[in-house]
Protein backbone atom coordinates (compact mmCIF):
# COMPACT_ATOMS: atom_id res chain seq x y z
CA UNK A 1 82.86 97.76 118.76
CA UNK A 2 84.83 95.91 116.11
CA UNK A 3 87.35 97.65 113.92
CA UNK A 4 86.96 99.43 110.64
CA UNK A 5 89.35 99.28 107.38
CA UNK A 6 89.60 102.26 105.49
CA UNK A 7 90.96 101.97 101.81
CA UNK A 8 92.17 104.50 99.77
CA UNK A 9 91.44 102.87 96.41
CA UNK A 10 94.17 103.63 93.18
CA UNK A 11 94.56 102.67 90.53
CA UNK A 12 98.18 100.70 91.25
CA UNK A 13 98.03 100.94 94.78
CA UNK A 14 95.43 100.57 97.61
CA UNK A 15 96.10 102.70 100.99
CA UNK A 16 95.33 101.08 104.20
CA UNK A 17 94.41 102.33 107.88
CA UNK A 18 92.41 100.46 110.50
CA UNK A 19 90.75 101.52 113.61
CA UNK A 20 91.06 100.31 117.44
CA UNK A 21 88.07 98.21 118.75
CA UNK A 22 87.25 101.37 120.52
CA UNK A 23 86.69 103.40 117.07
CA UNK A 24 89.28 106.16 118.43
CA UNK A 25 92.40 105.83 116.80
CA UNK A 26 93.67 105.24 112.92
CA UNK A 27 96.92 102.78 112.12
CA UNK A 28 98.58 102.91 108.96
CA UNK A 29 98.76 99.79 107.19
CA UNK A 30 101.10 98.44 104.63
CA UNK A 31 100.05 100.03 101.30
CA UNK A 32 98.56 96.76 99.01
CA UNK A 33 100.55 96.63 95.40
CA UNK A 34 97.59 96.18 93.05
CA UNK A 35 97.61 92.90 91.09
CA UNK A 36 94.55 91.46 89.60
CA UNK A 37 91.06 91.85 90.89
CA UNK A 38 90.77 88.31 92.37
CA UNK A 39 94.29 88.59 93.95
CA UNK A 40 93.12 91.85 95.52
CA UNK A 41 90.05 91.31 97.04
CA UNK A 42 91.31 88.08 98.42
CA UNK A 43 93.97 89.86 100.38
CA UNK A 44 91.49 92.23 101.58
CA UNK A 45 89.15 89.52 102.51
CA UNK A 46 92.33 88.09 104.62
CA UNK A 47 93.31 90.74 105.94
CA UNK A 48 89.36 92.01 107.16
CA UNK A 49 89.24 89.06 108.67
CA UNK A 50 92.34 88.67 110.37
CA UNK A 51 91.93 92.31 112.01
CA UNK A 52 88.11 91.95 112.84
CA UNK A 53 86.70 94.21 110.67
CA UNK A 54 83.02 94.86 110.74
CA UNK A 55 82.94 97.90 108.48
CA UNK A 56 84.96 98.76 104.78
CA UNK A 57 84.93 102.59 104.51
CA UNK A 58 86.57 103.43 100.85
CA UNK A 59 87.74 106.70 100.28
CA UNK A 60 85.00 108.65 97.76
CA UNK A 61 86.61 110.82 95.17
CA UNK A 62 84.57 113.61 94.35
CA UNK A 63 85.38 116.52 92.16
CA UNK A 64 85.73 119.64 94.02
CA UNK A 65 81.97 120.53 93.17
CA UNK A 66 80.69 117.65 94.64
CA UNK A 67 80.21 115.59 91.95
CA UNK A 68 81.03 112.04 91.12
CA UNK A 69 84.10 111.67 89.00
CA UNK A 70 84.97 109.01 87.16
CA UNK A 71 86.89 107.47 89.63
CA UNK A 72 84.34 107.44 92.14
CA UNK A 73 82.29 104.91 89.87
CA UNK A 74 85.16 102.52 90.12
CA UNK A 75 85.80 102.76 93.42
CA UNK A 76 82.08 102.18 93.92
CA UNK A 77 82.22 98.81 91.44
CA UNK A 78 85.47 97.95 93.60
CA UNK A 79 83.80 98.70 97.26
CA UNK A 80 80.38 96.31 95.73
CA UNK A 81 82.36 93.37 94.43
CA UNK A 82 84.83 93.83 98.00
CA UNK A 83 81.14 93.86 100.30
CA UNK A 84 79.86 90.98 98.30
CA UNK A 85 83.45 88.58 98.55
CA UNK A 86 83.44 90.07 102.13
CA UNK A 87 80.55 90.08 103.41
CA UNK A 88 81.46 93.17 105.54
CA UNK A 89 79.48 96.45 104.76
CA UNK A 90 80.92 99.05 102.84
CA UNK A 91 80.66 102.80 103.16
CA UNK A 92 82.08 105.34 100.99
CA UNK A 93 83.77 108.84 102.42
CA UNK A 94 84.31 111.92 101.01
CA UNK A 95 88.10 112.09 100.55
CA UNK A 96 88.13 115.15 98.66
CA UNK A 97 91.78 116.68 99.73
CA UNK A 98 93.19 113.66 101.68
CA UNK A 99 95.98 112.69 99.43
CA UNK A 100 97.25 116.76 98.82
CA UNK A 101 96.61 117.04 102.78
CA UNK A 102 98.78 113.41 102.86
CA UNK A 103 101.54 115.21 100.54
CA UNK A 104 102.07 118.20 102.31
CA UNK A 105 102.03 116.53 105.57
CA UNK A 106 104.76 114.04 104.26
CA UNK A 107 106.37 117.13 102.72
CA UNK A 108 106.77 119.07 105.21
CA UNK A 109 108.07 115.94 107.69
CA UNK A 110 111.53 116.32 105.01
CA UNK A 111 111.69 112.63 103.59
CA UNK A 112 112.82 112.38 100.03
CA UNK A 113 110.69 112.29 96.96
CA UNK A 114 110.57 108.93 97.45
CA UNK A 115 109.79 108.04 100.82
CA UNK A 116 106.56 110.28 100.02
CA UNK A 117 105.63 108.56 97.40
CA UNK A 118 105.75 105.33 99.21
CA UNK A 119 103.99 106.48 102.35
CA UNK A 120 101.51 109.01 100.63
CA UNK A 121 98.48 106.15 99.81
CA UNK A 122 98.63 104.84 103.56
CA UNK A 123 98.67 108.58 104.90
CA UNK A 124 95.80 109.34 102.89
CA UNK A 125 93.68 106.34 104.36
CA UNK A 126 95.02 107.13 107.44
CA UNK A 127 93.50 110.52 107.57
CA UNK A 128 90.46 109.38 105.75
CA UNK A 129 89.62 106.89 108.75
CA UNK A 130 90.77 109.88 111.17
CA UNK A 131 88.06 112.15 109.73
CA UNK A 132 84.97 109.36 109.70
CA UNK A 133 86.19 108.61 112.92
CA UNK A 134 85.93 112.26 114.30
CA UNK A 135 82.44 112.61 112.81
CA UNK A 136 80.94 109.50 114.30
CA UNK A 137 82.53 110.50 117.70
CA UNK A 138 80.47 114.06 117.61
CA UNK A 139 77.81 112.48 116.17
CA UNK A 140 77.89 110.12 119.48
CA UNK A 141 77.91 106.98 117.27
């Protein structure tokens, strides 16, 4: 199996995890500083290929309903145009909670204000990957 690359898309920042070959376990990445659109999904593209990546999984942001929100439609124009420059498959996650379950996490662990905000983005992919991870493993995929 060949690694997947979870992004927790922003609007400033993208948060970054990736798998083990073995589709186990989720590494935090450095979190990507958002500069322009061509700058960012060549750094992606890079970085996908440098780590072996066979599979994008973007965070989905749904409302608490279940339905789109506005953010979800850019993440979803983001995770096409990433695919497409890519070529690597793309699959979106329901990351409903992940960033509040990142902050409390991060809160609770005592670093400053700051540190938080500065980790929060790669915790949240991190658990994002954790939970598709978990699912494919009872699944038996």
């Amino acid at each position: 199996m060949s690694r997947i690359l979870a992004l927790d898309v922003g609007k400033k920042r993208i948060g970054l995890a990736v798998s083990d070959e073995l589709g186990i376990t989720a590494q935090g990445l450095p979190t990507l500083q958002r500069t322009t659109i061509r700058q960012d999904l060549a750094a992606l593209r890079q970085l996908a290929q440098e780590r072996g990546v066979s599979l994008l999984l973007l965070g989905h942001p749904l409302h608490m309903s279940g339905r789109e929100s506005r953010q979800a439609g850019y993440v979803r124009e983001f995770g096409d145009r990433l695919s497409s420059f890519t070529g690597v498959p793309c699959e979106y996650w329901d990351e409903r909670l992940t960033t509040v379950e990142a902050n409390r996490v991060l809160k609770e662990s005592g670093i400053s204000i700051e540190k938080r905000a500065r980790a929060v983005d790669k915790l949240a992919a991190v658990l994002l990957l954790e939970s598709y991870l978990e699912r494919m493993s009872l699944c038996g995929n």
